[in-house]
Protein backbone atom coordinates (compact mmCIF):
# COMPACT_ATOMS: atom_id res chain seq x y z
CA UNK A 1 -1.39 12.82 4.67
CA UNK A 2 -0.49 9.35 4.29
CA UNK A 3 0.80 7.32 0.84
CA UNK A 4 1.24 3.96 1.06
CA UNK A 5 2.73 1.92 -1.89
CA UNK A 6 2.31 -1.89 -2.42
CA UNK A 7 4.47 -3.95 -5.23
CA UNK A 8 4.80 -7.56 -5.85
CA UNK A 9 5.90 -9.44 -8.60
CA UNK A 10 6.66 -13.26 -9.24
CA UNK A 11 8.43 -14.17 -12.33
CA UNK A 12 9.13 -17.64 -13.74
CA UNK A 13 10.15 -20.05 -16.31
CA UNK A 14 7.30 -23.01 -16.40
CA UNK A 15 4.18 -23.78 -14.48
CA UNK A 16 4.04 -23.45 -11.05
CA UNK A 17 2.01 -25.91 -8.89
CA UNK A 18 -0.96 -23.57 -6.85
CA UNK A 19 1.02 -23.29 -3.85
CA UNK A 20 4.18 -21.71 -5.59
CA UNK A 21 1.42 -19.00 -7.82
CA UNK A 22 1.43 -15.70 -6.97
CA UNK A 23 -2.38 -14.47 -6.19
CA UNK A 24 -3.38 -10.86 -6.63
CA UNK A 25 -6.67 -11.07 -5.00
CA UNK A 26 -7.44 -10.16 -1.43
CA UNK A 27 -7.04 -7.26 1.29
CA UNK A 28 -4.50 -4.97 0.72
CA UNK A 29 -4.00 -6.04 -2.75
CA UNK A 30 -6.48 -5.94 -5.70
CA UNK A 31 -10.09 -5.87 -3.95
CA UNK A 32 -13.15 -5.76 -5.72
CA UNK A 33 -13.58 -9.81 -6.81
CA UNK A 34 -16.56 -10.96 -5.27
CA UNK A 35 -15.45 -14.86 -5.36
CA UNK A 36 -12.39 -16.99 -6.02
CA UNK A 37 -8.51 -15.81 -6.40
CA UNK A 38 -6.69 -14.63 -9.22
CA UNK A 39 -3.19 -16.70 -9.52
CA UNK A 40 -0.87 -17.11 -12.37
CA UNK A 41 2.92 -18.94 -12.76
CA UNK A 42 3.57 -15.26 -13.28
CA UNK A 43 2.01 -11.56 -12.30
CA UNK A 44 2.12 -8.52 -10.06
CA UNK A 45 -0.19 -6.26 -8.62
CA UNK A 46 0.36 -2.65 -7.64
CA UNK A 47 -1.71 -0.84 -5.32
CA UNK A 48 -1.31 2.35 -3.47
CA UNK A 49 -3.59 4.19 -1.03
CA UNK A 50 -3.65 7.66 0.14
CA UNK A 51 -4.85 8.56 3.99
CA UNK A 52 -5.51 11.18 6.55
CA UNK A 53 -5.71 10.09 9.94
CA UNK A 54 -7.77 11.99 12.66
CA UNK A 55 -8.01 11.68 16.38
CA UNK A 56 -11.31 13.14 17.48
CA UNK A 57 -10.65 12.15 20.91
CA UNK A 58 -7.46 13.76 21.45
CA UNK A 59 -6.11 16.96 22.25
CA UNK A 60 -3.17 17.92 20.46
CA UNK A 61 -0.73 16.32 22.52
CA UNK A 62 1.53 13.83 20.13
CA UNK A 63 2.42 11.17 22.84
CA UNK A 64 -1.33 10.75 23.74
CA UNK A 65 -2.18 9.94 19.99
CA UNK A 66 -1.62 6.20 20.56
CA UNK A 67 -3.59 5.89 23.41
CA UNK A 68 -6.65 7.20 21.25
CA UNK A 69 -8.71 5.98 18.24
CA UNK A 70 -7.43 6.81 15.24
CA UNK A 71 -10.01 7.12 12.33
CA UNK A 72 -8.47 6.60 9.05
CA UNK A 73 -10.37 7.66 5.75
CA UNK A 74 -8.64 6.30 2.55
CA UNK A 75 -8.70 6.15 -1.65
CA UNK A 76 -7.27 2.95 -3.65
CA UNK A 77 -6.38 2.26 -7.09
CA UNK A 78 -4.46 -0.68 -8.33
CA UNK A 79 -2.98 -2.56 -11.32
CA UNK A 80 -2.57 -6.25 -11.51
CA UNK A 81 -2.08 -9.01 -13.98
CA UNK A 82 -1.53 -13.11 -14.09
CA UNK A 83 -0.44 -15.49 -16.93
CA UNK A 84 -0.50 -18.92 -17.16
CA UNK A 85 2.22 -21.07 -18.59
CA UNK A 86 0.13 -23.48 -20.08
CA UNK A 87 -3.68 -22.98 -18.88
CA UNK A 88 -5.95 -25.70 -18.51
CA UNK A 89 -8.88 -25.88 -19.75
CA UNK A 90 -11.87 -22.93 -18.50
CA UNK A 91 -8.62 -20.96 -17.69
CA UNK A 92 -7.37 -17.55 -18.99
CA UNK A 93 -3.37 -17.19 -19.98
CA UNK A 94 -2.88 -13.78 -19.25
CA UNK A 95 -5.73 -11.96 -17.05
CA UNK A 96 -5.02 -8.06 -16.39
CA UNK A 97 -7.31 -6.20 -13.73
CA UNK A 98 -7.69 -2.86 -12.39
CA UNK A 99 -9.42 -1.89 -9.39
CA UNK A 100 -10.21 1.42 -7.41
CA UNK A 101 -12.11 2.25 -4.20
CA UNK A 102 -12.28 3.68 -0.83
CA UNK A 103 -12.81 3.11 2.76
CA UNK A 104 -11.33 3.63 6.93
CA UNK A 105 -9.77 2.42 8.76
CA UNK A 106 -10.68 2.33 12.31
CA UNK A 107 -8.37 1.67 15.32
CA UNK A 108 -9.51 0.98 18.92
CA UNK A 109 -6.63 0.43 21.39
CA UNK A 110 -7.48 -1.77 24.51
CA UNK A 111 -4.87 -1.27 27.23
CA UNK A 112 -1.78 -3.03 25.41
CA UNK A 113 -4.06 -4.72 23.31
CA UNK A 114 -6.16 -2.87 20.45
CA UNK A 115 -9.26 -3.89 17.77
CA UNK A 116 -8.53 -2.73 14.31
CA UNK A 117 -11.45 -2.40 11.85
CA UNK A 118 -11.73 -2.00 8.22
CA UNK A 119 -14.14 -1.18 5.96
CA UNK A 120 -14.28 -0.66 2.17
CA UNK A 121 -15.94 -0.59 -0.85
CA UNK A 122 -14.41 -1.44 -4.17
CA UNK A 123 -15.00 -2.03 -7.81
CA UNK A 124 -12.79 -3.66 -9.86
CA UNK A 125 -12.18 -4.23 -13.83
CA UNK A 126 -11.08 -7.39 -15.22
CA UNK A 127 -9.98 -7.59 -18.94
CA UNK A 128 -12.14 -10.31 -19.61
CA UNK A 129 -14.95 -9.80 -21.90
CA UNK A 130 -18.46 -10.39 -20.52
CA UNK A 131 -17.44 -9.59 -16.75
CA UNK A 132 -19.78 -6.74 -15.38
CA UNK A 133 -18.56 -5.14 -12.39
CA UNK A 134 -20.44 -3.48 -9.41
CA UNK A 135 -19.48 -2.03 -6.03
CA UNK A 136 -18.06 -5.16 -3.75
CA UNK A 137 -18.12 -3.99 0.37
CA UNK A 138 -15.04 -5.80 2.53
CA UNK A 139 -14.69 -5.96 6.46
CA UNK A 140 -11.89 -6.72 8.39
CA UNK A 141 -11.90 -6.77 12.10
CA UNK A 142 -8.24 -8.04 13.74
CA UNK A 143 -7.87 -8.03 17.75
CA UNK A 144 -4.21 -7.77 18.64
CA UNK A 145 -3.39 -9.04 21.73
């Protein structure tokens, strides 16, 4: 079993131009937006995932395990939150989300190289009033080389 813990934080004293915001939104951090980012001057996110990865295609020999596909099957749940210095107009000053989910991970290796694939679905929870939310389905496909 597998527990994997993601923290970040970004704290300041005035408005931030876009480039310098933290954003909470994406793979690997708070999934589950269907459109757009969620930045603030200030915020964090925390996320953490729990896995169990299997090797169907190898025996039970350790030092073979990385020359086989692993198949990862994971749960999510995170905790996030932006604010805005002085928002402009449309905007939100403080934005809090929560979002939960699962998925697997899938990795193919290649000779050196390997294909890693992701899939997962999410829902996520935004405190603004009038959001709905529904199931939002994310793939990731990444060839190292």
């Amino acid at each position: 079993m597998n527990t994997r813990f993601v923290f970040q934080k970004l704290v300041s004293d005035r408005g931030l131009i876009n480039s310098e915001q933290i954003n909470i939104t994406g793979p690997g951090q708070m999934s589950g937006f269907e459109s757009g980012n969620m930045s603030g001057d200030q915020g964090f996110f925390l996320r953490t995932e729990l896995s169990r990865p299997f090797y169907p295609f190898s025996e039970d020999d350790e030092d073979k395990r990385e020359e086989s596909i692993r198949i990862e099957p994971y749960i999510h749940l995170g905790v996030g939150a932006t604010y805005y210095k002085r928002p402009a107009s449309g905007e939100f000053s403080r934005t809090e989300v929560a979002s939960g989910g699962y998925g697997v991970k899938i990795k193919i290796p290649l000779n050196s190289n390997s294909l890693d694939i992701s899939f997962e679905v999410a829902e996520a929870d935004k405190s603004v009033e009038g959001t709905t939310s529904r199931p939002v389905y994310l793939l990731n496909t990444t060839f190292s080389f």
